[in-house]
Protein backbone atom coordinates (compact mmCIF):
# COMPACT_ATOMS: atom_id res chain seq x y z
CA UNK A 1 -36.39 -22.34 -23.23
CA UNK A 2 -38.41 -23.85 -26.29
CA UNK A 3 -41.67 -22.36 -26.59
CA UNK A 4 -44.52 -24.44 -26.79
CA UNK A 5 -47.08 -24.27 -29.30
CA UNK A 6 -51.21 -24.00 -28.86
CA UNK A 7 -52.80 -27.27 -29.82
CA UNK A 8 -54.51 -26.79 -33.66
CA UNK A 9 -58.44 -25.98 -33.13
CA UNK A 10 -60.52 -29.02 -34.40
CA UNK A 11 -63.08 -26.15 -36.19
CA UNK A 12 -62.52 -22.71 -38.27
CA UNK A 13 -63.91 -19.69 -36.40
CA UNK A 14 -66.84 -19.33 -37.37
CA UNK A 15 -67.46 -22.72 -38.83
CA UNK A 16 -68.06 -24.80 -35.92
CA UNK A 17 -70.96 -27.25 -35.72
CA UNK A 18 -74.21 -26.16 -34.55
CA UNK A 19 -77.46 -28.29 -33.86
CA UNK A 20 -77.15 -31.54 -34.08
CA UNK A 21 -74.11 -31.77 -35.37
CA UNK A 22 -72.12 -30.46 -32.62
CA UNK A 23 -69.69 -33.57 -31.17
CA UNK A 24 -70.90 -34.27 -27.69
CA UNK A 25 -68.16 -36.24 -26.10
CA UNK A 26 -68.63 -37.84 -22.78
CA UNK A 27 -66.20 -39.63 -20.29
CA UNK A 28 -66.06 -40.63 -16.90
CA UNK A 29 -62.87 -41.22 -14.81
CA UNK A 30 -62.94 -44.86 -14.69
CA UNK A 31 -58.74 -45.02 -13.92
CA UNK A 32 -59.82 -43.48 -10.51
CA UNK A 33 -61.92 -46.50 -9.82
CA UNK A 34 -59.33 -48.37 -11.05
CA UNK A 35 -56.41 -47.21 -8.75
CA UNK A 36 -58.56 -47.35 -5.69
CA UNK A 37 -59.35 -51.09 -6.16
CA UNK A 38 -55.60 -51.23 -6.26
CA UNK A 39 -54.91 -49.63 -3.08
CA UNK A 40 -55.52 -50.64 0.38
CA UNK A 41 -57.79 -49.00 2.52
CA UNK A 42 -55.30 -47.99 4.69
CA UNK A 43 -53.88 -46.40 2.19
CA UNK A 44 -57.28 -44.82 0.59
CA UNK A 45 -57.52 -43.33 4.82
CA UNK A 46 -54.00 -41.90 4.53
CA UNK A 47 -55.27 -40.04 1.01
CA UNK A 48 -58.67 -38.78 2.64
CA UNK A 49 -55.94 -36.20 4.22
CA UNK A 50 -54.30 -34.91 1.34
CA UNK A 51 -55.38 -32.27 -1.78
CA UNK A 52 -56.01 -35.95 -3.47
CA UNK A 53 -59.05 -36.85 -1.51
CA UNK A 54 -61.18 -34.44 -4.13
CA UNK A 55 -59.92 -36.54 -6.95
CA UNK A 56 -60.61 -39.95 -5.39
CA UNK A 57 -64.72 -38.48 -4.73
CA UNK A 58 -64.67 -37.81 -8.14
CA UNK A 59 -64.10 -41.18 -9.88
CA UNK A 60 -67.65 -42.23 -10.16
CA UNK A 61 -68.58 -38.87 -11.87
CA UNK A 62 -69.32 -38.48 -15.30
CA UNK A 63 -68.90 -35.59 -17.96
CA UNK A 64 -70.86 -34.10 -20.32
CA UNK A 65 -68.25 -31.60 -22.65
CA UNK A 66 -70.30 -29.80 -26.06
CA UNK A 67 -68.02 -28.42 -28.60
């Protein structure tokens, strides 16, 4: 089996932003919104009742991630 390798860090250790110039990236999950306009709401029901129905609440939430 092929190992896999760790993503590269964006900042040296001990070099990374502080302040204001630390990146603040924010994001919401808009797809979510997106794929329940697709489906019908029978099908949105049938979801309620499966490990999905956390996802589906959390498609109007959005993030706030400091690096």
């Amino acid at each position: 089996m092929e190992e896999l390798e760790l993503p590269s860090r964006l900042f040296e250790t001990g070099f990374e932003p502080v302040g204001k110039k630390r990146v603040n990236s924010y994001f919401n999950l808009w797809l979510i919104e997106l794929i329940k306009l697709a489906l019908d709401e029978e099908d949105l029901e049938m979801l309620q009742g499966t490990q999905f129905a956390t996802v589906l609440r959390m498609g109007g939430h959005t993030f706030s991630v400091m690096y």
